[in-house]
C-alpha atoms as a PDB file:
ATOM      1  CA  UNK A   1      40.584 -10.464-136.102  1.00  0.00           C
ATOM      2  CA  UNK A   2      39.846 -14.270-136.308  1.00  0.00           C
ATOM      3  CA  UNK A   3      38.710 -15.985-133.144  1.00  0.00           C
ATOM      4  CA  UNK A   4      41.300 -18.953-133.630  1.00  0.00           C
ATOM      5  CA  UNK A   5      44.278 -16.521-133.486  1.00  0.00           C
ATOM      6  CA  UNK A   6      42.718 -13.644-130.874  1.00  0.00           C
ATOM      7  CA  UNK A   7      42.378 -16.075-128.036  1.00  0.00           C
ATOM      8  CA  UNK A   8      45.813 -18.547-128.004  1.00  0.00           C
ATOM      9  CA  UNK A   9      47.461 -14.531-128.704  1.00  0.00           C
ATOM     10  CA  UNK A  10      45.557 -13.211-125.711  1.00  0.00           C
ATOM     11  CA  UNK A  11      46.536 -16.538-123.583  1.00  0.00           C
ATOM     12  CA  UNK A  12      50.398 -16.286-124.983  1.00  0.00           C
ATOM     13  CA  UNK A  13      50.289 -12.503-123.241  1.00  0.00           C
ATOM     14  CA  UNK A  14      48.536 -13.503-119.826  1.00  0.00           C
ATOM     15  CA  UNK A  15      51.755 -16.487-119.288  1.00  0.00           C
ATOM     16  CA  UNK A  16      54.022 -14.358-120.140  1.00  0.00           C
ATOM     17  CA  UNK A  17      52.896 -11.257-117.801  1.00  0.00           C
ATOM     18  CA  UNK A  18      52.821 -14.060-115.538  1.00  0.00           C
ATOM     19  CA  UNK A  19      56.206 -15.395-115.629  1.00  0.00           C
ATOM     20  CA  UNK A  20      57.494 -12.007-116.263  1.00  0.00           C
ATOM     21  CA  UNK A  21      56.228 -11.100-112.580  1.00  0.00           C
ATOM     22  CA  UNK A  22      57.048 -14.750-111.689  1.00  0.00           C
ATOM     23  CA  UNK A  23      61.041 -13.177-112.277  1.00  0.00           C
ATOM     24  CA  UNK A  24      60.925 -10.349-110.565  1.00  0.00           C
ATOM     25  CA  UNK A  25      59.565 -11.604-107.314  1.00  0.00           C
ATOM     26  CA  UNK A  26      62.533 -14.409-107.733  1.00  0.00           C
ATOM     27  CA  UNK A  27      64.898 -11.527-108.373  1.00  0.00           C
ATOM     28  CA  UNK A  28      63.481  -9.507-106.069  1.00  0.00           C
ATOM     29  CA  UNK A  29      63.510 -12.408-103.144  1.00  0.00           C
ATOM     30  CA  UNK A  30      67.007 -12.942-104.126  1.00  0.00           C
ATOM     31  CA  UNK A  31      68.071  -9.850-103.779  1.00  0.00           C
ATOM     32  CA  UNK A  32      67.115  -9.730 -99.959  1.00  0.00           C
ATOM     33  CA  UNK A  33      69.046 -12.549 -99.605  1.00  0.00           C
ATOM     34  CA  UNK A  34      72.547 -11.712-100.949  1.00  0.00           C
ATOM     35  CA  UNK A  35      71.780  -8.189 -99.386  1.00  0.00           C
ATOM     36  CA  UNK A  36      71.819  -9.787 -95.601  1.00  0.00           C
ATOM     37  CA  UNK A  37      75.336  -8.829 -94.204  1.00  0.00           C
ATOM     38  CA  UNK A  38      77.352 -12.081 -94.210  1.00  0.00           C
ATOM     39  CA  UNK A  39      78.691 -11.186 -90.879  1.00  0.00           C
ATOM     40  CA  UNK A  40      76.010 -11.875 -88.926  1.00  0.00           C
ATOM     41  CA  UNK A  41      75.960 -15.775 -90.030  1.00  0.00           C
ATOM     42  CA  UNK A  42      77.334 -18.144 -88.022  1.00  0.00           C
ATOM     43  CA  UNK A  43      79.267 -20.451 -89.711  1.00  0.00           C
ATOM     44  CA  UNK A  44      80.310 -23.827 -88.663  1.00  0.00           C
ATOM     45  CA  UNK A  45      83.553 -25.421 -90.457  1.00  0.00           C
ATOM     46  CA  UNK A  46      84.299 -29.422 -90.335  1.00  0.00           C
ATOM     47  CA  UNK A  47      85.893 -31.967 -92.843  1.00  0.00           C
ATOM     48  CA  UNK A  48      84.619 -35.317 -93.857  1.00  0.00           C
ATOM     49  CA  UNK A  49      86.383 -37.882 -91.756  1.00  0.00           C
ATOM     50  CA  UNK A  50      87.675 -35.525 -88.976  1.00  0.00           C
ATOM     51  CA  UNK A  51      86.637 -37.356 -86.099  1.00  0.00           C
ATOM     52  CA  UNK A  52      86.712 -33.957 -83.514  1.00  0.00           C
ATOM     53  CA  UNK A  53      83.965 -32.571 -86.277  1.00  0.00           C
ATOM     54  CA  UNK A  54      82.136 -36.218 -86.215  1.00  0.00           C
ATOM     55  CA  UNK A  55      81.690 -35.245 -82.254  1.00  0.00           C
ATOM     56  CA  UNK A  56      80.319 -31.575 -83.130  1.00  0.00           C
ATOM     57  CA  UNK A  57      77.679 -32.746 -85.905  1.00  0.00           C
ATOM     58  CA  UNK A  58      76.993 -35.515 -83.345  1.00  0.00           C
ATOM     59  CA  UNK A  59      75.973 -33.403 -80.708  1.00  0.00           C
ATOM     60  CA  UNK A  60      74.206 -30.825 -82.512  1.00  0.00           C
ATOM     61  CA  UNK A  61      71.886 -33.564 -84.791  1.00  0.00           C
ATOM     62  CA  UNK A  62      71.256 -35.039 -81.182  1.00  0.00           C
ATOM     63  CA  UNK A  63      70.262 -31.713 -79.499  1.00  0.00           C
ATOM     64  CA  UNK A  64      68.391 -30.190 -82.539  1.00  0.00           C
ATOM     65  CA  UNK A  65      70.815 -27.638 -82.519  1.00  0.00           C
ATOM     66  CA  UNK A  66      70.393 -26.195 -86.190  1.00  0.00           C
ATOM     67  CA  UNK A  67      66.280 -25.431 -84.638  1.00  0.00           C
ATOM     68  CA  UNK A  68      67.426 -23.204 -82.245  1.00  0.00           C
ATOM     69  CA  UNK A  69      70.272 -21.802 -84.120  1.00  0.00           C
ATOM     70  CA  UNK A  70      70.642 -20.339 -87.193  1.00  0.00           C
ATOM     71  CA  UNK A  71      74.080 -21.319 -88.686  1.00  0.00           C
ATOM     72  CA  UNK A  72      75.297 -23.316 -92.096  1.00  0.00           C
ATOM     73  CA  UNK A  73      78.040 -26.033 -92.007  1.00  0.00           C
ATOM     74  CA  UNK A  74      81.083 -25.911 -94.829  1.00  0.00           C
ATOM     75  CA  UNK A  75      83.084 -28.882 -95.578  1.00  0.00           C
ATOM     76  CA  UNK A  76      86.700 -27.606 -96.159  1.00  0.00           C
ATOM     77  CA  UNK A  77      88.540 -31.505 -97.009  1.00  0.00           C
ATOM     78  CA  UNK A  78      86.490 -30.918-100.398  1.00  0.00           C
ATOM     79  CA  UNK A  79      85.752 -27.693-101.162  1.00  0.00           C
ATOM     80  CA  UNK A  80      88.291 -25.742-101.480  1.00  0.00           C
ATOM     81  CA  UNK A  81      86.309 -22.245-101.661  1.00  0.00           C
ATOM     82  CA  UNK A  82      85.268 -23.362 -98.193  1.00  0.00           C
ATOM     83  CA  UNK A  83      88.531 -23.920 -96.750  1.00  0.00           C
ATOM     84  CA  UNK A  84      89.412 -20.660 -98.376  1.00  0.00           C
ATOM     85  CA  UNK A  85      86.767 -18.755 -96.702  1.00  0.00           C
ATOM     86  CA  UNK A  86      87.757 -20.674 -93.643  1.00  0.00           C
ATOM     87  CA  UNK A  87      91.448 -19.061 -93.524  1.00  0.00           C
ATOM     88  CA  UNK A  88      89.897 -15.723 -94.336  1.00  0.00           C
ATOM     89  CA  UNK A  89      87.548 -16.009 -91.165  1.00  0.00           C
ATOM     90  CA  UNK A  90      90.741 -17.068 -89.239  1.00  0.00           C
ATOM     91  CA  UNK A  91      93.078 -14.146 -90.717  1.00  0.00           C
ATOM     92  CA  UNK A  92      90.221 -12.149 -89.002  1.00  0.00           C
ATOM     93  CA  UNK A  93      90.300 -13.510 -86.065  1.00  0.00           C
ATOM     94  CA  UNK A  94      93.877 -12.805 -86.449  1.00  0.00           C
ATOM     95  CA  UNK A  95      94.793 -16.583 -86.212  1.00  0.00           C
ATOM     96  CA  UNK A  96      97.925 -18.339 -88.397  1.00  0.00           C
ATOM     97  CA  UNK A  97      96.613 -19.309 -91.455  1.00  0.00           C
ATOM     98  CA  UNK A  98      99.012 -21.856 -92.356  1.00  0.00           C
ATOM     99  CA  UNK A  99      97.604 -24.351 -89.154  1.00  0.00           C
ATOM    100  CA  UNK A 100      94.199 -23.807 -88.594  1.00  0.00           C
ATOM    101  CA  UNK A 101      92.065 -26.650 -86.962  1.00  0.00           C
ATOM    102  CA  UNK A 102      88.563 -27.878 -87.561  1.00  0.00           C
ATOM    103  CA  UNK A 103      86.092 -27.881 -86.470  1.00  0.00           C
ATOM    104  CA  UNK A 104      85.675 -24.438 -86.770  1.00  0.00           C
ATOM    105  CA  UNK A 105      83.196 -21.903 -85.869  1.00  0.00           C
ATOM    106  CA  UNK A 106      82.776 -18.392 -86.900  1.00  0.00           C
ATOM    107  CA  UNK A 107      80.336 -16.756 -84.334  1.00  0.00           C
ATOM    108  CA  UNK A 108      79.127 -14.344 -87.332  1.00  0.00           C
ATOM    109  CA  UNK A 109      80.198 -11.416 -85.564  1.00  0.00           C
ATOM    110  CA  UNK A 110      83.949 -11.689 -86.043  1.00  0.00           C
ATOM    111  CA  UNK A 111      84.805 -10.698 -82.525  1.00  0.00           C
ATOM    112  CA  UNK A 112      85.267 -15.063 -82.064  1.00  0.00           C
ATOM    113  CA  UNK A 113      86.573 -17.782 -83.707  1.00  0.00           C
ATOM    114  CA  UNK A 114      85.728 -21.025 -81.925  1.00  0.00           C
ATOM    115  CA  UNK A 115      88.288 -24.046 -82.732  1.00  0.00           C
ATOM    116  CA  UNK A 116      88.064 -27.611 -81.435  1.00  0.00           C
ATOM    117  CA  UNK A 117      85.132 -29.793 -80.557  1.00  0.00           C
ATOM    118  CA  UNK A 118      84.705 -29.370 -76.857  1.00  0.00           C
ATOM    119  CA  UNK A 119      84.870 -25.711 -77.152  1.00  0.00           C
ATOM    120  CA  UNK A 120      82.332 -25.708 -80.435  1.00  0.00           C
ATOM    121  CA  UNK A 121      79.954 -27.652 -78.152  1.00  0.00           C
ATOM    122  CA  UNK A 122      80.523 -25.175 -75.725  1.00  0.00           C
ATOM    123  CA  UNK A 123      79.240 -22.289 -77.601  1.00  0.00           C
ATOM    124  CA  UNK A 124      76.716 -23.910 -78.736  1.00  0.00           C
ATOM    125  CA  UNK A 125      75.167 -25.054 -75.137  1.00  0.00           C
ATOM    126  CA  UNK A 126      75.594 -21.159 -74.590  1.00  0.00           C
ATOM    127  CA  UNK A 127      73.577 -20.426 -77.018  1.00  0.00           C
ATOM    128  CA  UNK A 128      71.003 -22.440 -76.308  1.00  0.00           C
ATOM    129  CA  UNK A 129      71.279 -23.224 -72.498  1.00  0.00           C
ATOM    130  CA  UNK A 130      71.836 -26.547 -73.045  1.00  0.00           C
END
């Protein structure tokens, strides 16, 4: 076989065996993660503009809460699978749907919903003693 076409042939197969592991361990990694029960998140729901959520986010950028906690934040004002997921975490919780307030936490167990600032802030310092 000619030289010219053996090696850029034999380079073509060692990228793509690359990339093709390159996948899997993305697939693989992914995997994991979607596989992680989404019960034992804690989940954190506010609105742009609510000023009771403006106090939460307040307190926990100023007390480095999200280093000592794991837990996401959804905005439900603009998302509307968010505030969907939101009503389903309150149905749960066994909590009218048709009035919930925000902020909102889910304490990723589903044995608590949290609702209102001062009482958001308040699991939060019992979580983290502070």
């Amino acid at each position: 076989m000619n030289k010219k076409i053996l090696i850029p042939t034999i380079l073509f197969a060692v990228v793509l065996i690359l990339a093709f592991f390159a996948l899997q361990r993305e697939k693989s990694k992914s995997q994991i993660q979607t596989n992680e029960p989404a019960a034992s998140q804690i989940i954190l729901f506010v609105g742009d503009g609510c000023p009771h959520c403006a106090i939460v986010e307040d307190y926990v950028a100023k007390n480095k809460i999200a280093d000592k906690i794991s837990f996401t934040q959804e905005e439900v004002y603009h998302n509307q699978d968010n505030a969907k997921e939101l009503g389903e975490k309150a149905k749960i919780c066994g909590l009218p749907t048709n009035s919930i307030g925000i902020p909102f936490l889910w304490d990723g167990v589903g044995e608590k919903c949290v609702i209102g600032d001062q009482n958001v802030i308040d699991f939060f310092k019992s979580k983290t003693g502070r």
